[in-house]
Protein backbone atom coordinates (compact mmCIF):
# COMPACT_ATOMS: atom_id res chain seq x y z
CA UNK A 1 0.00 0.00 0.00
CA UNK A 2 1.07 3.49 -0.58
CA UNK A 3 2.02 6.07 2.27
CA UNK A 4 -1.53 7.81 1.70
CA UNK A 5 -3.69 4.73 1.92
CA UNK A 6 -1.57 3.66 5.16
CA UNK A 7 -2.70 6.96 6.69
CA UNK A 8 -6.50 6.51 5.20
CA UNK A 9 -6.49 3.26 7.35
CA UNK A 10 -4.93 4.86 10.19
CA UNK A 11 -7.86 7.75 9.88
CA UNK A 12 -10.67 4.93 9.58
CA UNK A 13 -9.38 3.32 12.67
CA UNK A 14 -8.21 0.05 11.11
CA UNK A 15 -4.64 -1.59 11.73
CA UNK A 16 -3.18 -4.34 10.51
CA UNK A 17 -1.16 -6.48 13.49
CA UNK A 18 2.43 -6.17 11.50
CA UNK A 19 3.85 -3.36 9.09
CA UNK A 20 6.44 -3.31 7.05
CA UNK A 21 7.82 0.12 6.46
CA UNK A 22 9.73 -0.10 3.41
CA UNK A 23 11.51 2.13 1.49
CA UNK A 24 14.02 5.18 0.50
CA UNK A 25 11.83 8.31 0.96
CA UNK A 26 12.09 9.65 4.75
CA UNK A 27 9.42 12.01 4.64
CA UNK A 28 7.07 9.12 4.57
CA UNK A 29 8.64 7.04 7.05
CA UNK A 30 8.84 10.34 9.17
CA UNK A 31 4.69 11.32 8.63
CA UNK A 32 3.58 7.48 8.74
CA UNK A 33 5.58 7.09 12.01
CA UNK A 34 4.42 10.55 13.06
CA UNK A 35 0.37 10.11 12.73
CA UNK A 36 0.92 6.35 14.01
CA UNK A 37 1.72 7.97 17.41
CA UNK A 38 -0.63 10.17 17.17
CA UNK A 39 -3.10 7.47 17.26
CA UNK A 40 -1.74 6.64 20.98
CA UNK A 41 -2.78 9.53 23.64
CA UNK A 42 0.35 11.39 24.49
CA UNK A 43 -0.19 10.73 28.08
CA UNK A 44 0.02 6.57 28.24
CA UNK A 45 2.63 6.69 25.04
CA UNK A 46 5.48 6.28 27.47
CA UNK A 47 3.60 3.06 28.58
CA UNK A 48 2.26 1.75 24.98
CA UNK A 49 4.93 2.78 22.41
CA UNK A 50 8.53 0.92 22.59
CA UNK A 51 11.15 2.07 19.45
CA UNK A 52 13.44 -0.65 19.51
CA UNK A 53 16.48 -1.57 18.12
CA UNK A 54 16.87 -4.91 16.13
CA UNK A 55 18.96 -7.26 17.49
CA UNK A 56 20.02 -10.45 16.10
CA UNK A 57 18.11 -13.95 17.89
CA UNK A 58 16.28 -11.42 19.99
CA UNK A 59 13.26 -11.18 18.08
CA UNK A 60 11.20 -14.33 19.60
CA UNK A 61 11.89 -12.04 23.43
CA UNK A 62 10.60 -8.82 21.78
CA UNK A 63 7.44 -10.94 20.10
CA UNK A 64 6.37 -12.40 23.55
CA UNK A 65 5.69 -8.94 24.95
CA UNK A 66 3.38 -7.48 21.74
CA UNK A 67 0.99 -10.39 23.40
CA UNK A 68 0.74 -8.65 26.69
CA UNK A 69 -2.34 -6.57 27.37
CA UNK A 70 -1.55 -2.74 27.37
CA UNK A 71 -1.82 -1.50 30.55
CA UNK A 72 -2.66 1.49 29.25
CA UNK A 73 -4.10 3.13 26.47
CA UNK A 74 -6.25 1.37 23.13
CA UNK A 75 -2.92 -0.98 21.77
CA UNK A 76 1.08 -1.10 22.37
CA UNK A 77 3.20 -0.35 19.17
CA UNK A 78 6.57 -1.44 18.58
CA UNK A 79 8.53 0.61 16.31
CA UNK A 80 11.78 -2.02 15.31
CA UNK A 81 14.20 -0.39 13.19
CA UNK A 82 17.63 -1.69 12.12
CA UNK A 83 20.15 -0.19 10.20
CA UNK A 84 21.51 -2.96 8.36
CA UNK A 85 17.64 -3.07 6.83
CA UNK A 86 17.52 -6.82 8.78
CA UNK A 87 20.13 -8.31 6.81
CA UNK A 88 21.80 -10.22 9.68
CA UNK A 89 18.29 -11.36 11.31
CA UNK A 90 19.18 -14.71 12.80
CA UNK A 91 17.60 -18.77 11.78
CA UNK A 92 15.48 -18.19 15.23
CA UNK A 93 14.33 -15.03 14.11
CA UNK A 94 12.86 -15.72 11.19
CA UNK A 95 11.07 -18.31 12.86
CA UNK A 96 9.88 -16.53 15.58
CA UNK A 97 8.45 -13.97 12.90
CA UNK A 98 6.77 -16.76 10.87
CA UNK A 99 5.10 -18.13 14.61
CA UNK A 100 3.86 -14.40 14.95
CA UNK A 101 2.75 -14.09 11.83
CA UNK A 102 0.57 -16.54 11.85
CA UNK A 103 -0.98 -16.13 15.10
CA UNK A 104 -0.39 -12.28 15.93
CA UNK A 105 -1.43 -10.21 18.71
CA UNK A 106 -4.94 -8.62 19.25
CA UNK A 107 -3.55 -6.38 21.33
CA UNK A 108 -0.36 -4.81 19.45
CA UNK A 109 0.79 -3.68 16.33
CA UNK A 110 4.49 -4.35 15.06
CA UNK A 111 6.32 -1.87 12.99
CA UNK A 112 9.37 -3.15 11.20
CA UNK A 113 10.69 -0.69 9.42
CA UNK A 114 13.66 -0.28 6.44
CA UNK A 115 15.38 1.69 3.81
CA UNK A 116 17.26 -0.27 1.44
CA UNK A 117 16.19 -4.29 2.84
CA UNK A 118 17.57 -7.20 0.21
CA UNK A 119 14.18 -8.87 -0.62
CA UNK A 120 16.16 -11.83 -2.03
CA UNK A 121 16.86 -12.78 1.94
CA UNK A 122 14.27 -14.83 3.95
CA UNK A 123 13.61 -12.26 6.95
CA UNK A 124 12.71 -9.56 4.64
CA UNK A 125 10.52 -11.67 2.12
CA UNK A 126 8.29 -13.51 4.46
CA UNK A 127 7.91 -9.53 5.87
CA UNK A 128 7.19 -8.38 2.03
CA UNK A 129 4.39 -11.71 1.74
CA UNK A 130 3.36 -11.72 5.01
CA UNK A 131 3.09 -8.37 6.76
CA UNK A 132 1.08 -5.45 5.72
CA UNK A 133 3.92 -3.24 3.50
CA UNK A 134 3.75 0.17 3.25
CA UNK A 135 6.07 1.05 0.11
CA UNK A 136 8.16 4.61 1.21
CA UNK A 137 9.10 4.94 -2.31
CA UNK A 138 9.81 8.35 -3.68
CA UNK A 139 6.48 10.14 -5.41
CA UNK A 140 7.00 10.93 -8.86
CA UNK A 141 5.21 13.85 -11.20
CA UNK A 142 1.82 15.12 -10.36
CA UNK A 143 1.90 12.78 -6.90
CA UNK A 144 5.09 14.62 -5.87
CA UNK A 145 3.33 18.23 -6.51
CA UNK A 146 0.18 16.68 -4.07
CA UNK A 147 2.11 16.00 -1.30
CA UNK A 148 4.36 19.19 -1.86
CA UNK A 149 0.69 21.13 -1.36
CA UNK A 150 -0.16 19.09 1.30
CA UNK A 151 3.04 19.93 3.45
CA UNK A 152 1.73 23.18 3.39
CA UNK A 153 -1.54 22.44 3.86
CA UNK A 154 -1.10 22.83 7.47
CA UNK A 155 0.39 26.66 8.07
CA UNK A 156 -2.32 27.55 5.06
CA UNK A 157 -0.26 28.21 2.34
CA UNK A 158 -0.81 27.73 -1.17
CA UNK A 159 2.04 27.37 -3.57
CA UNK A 160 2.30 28.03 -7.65
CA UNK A 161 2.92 24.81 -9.89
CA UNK A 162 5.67 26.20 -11.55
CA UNK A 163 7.25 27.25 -7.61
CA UNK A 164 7.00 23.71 -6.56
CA UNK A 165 7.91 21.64 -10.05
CA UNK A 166 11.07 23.84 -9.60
CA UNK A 167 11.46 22.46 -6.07
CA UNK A 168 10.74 19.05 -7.39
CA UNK A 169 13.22 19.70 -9.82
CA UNK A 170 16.43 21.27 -8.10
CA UNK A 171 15.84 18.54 -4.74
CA UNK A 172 15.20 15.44 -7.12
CA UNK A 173 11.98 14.80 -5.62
CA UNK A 174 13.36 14.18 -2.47
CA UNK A 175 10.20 15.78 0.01
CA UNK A 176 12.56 15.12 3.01
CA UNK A 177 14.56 17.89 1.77
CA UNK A 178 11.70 20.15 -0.29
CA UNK A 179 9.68 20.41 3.60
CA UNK A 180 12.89 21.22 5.14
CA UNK A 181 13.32 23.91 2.42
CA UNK A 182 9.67 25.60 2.65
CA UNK A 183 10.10 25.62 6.37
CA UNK A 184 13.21 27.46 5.93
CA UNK A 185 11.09 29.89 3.22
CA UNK A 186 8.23 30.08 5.91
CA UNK A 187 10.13 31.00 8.84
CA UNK A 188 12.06 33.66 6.91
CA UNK A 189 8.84 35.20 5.44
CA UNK A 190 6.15 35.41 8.02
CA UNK A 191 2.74 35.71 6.82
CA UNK A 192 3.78 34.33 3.82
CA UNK A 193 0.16 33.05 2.00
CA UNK A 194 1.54 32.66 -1.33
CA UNK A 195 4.60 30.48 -2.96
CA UNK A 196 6.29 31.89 -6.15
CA UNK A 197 8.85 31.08 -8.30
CA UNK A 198 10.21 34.44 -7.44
CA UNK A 199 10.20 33.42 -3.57
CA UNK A 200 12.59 30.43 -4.17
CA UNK A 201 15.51 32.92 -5.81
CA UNK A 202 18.20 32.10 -3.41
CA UNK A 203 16.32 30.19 -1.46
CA UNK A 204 17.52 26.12 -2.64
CA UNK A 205 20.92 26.04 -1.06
CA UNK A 206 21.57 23.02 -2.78
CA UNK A 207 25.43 22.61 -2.72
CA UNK A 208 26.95 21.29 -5.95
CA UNK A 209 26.55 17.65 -5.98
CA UNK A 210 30.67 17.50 -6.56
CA UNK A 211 31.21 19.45 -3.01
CA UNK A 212 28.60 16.66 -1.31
CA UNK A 213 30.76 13.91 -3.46
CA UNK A 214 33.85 15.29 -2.16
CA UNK A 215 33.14 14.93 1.64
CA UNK A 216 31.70 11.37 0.72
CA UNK A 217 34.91 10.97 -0.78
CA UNK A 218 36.88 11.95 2.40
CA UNK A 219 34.90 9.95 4.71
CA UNK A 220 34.96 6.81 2.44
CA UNK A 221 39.10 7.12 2.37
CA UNK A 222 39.22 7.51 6.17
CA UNK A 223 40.74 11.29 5.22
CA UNK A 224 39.61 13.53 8.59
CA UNK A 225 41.31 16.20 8.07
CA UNK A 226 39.47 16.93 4.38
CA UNK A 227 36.15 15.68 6.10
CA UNK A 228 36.66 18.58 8.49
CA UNK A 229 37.24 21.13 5.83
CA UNK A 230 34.39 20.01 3.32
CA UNK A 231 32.14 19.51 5.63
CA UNK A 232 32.92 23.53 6.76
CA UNK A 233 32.12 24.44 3.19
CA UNK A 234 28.91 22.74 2.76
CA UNK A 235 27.45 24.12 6.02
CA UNK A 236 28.64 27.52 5.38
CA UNK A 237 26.85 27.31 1.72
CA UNK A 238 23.83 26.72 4.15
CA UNK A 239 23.63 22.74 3.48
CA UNK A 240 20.65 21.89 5.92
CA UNK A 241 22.29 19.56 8.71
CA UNK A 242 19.94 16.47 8.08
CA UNK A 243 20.74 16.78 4.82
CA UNK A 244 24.12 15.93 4.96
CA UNK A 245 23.68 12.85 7.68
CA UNK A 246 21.14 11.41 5.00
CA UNK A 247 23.85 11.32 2.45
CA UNK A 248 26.23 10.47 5.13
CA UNK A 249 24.08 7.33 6.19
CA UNK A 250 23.76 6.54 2.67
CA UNK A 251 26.93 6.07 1.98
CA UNK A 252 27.47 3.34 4.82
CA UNK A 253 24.42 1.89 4.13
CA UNK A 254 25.10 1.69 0.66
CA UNK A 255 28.59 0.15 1.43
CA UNK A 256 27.19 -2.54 3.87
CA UNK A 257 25.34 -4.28 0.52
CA UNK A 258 29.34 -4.28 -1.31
CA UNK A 259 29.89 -8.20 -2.38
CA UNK A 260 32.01 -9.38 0.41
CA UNK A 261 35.75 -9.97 -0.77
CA UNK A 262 35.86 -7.64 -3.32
CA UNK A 263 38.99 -5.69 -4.36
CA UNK A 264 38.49 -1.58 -3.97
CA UNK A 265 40.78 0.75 -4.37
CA UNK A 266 42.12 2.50 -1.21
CA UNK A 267 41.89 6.11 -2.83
CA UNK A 268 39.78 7.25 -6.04
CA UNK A 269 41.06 7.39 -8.93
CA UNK A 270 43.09 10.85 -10.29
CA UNK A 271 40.52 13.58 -11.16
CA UNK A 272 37.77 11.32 -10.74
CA UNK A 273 34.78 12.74 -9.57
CA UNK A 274 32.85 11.44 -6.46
CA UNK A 275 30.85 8.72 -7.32
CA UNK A 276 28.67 7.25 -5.30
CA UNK A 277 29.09 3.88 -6.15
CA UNK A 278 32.88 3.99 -5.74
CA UNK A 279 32.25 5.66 -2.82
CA UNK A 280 30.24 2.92 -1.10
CA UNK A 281 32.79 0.48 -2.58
CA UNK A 282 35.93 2.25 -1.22
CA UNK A 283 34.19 3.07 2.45
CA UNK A 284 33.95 -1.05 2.20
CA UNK A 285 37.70 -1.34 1.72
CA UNK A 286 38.28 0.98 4.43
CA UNK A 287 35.73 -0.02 7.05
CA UNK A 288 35.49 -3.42 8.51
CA UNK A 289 31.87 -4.23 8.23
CA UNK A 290 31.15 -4.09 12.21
CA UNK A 291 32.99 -0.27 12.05
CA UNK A 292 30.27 0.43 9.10
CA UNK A 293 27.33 -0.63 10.83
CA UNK A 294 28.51 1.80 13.93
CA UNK A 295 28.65 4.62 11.84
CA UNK A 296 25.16 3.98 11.07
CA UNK A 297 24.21 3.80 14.78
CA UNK A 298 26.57 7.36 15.32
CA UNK A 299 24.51 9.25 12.63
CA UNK A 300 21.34 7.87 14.29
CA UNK A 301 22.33 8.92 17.45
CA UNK A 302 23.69 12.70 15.65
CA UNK A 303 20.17 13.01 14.06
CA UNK A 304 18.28 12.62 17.15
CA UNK A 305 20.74 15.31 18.81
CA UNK A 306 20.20 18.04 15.93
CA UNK A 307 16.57 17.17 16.02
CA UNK A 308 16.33 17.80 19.53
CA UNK A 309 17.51 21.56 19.02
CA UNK A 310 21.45 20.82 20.07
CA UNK A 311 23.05 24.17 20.31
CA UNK A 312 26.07 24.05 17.78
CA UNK A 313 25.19 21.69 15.16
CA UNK A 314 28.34 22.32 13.45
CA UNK A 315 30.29 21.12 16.42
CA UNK A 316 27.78 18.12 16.56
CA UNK A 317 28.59 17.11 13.13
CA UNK A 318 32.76 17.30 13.49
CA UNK A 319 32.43 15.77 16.49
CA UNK A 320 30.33 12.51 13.89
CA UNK A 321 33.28 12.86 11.85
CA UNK A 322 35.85 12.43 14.52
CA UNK A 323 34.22 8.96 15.40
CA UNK A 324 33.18 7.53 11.97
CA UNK A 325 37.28 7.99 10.79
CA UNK A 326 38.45 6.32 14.55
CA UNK A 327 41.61 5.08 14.40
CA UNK A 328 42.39 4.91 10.88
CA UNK A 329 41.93 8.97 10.59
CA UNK A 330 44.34 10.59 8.33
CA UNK A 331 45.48 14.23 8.09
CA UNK A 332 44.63 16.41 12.00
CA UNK A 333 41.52 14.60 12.65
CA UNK A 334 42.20 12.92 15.62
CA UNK A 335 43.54 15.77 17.36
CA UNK A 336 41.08 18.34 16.16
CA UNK A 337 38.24 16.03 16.97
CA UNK A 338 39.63 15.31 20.67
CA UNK A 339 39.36 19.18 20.96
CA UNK A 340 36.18 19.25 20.00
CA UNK A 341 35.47 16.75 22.00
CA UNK A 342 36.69 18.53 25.19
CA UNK A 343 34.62 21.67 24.06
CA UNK A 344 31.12 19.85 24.60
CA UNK A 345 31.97 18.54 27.67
């Protein structure tokens, strides 16, 4: 089902006992996630929602409690995220998931929820067959224009087609990035009724794709020091935060699904632009694969902090560099970072 008929469901009061969130676009798993708690009074949430992290073989543990009554409030949800998308779910899990399955709980609903899952592997297909999927996939054309009005449905502003194809166009359809732009164009213009073209002139502080390549780039060859310094670049071009840990996580995420054993190069090649591919593909040369699924758990942890208002999000984000490079840092990283370090303490 799509993101919209997820939320129809949601609206008639109907639920499915297991979800499957599934896909690349984070505005949806954002809204989805955000109306699903809505559903829960913010007063017993504390006592009915539980955001969990996946765990290998500890799956059958987390099942056994979704059959327990809420003490509180109309259901429990459990939000279960991973951010290797479930590719190392253990022989016990999946058959703890296929026992759920087929007799779920009355009194829970059970959010799994990925980016980038391998549906060849068993965890994820019985999910795909079994479960109730919502597909996160990135809108495209007139559907990406609807849900670009309906973002600003709520402050009551209307926007001209030709103002929000050009958003489409410039942030690739991406509405993670196109809200976080119109909030940026709301806050800056208050009392703002009315989107134009016009509005947007120097508004899309879209960095060059080759200055977001090149602090890939860094990060892939374990390079700190350049990290540092094109990361400063991009943030003082006004590169939104969240931005940059979405391509961040991408990278390792991206690098996580590299054939094992492979042969990468330890630097890119000579004038070669920053591809992503090579990217993911050198970040797997450099990274052992328990180092890469860290940095996913760092950026997690950096995206909650800037979300929660965190005072110097520059800072924030060296101090994400300092720990993805670790030990095999080249260039001042290590002790720039361990200054940095000191400073938020």
């Amino acid at each position: 089902m799509t993101p919209r008929q997820f939320l129809e469901q949601l609206r008639d009061n109907r639920w499915a006992p297991v979800y499957f969130f599934c896909g690349e676009e984070g505005f949806f798993h954002d809204r989805c996630r955000q109306v699903l708690l809505r559903t829960v009074p913010p007063e017993v949430r504390s006592w009915c929602v539980h955001s969990v992290d996946f765990a290998p073989g500890g799956l059958a543990s987390l099942l056994e409690q979704a059959y327990q009554m809420p003490m509180m409030g109309p259901r429990n949800v459990f939000l279960i995220r991973d951010v290797g998308d479930f590719s190392h779910a253990a022989e016990e899990d999946y058959e703890a998931l296929k026992g759920y399955l087929e007799k779920p709980s009355l009194f829970s609903a059970v959010v799994f929820m990925a980016e980038e899952p391998d549906r060849r592997r068993r965890f994820v297909s019985l999910l795909l067959k079994r479960a109730e999927v919502v597909e996160m996939r990135r809108p495209e054309g007139a559907d990406t224009l609807r849900w670009v009005a309906e973002i600003l449905r709520g402050p009551g502003i209307q926007i001209d087609r030709a103002a929000a194809e050009t958003l489409a166009r410039k942030l690739g359809g991406n509405l993670l990035w196109i809200q976080t732009e119109l909030e940026k164009l709301r806050l800056g213009n208050p009392g703002i009724k009315r989107i134009t073209v016009q509005d947007l002139d120097g508004l899309v502080s879209i960095a060059e794709d080759h200055e977001v390549n090149l602090l890939l780039r860094a990060l892939a060859e374990r390079n700190g020091g350049e990290a540092l310094r094109r990361l400063d670049s991009l943030l003082r071009s006004s590169e939104p935060e969240l931005r940059l840990l979405w391509h961040i996580a991408q990278l390792f995420r991206r690098s996580l699904s590299a054939p094992p054993g492979g042969t990468y190069p330890r630097r890119f090649p000579a004038g070669r632009g920053g591809d992503r591919d090579l990217a993911a593909q050198t970040a797997a040369r450099n990274y052992s694969e328990p180092e890469r699924k860290e940095v996913l758990r760092f950026v997690h942890e950096a995206d909650l902090d800037i979300k929660s208002s965190w005072k110097d999000t520059q800072l924030r984000l060296e101090h994400l560099i300092w720990r993805i490079v670790g030990p095999g840092a080249e260039g001042p990283i290590r002790a720039q970072g361990a200054s940095q370090s000191a400073k938020r303490v």
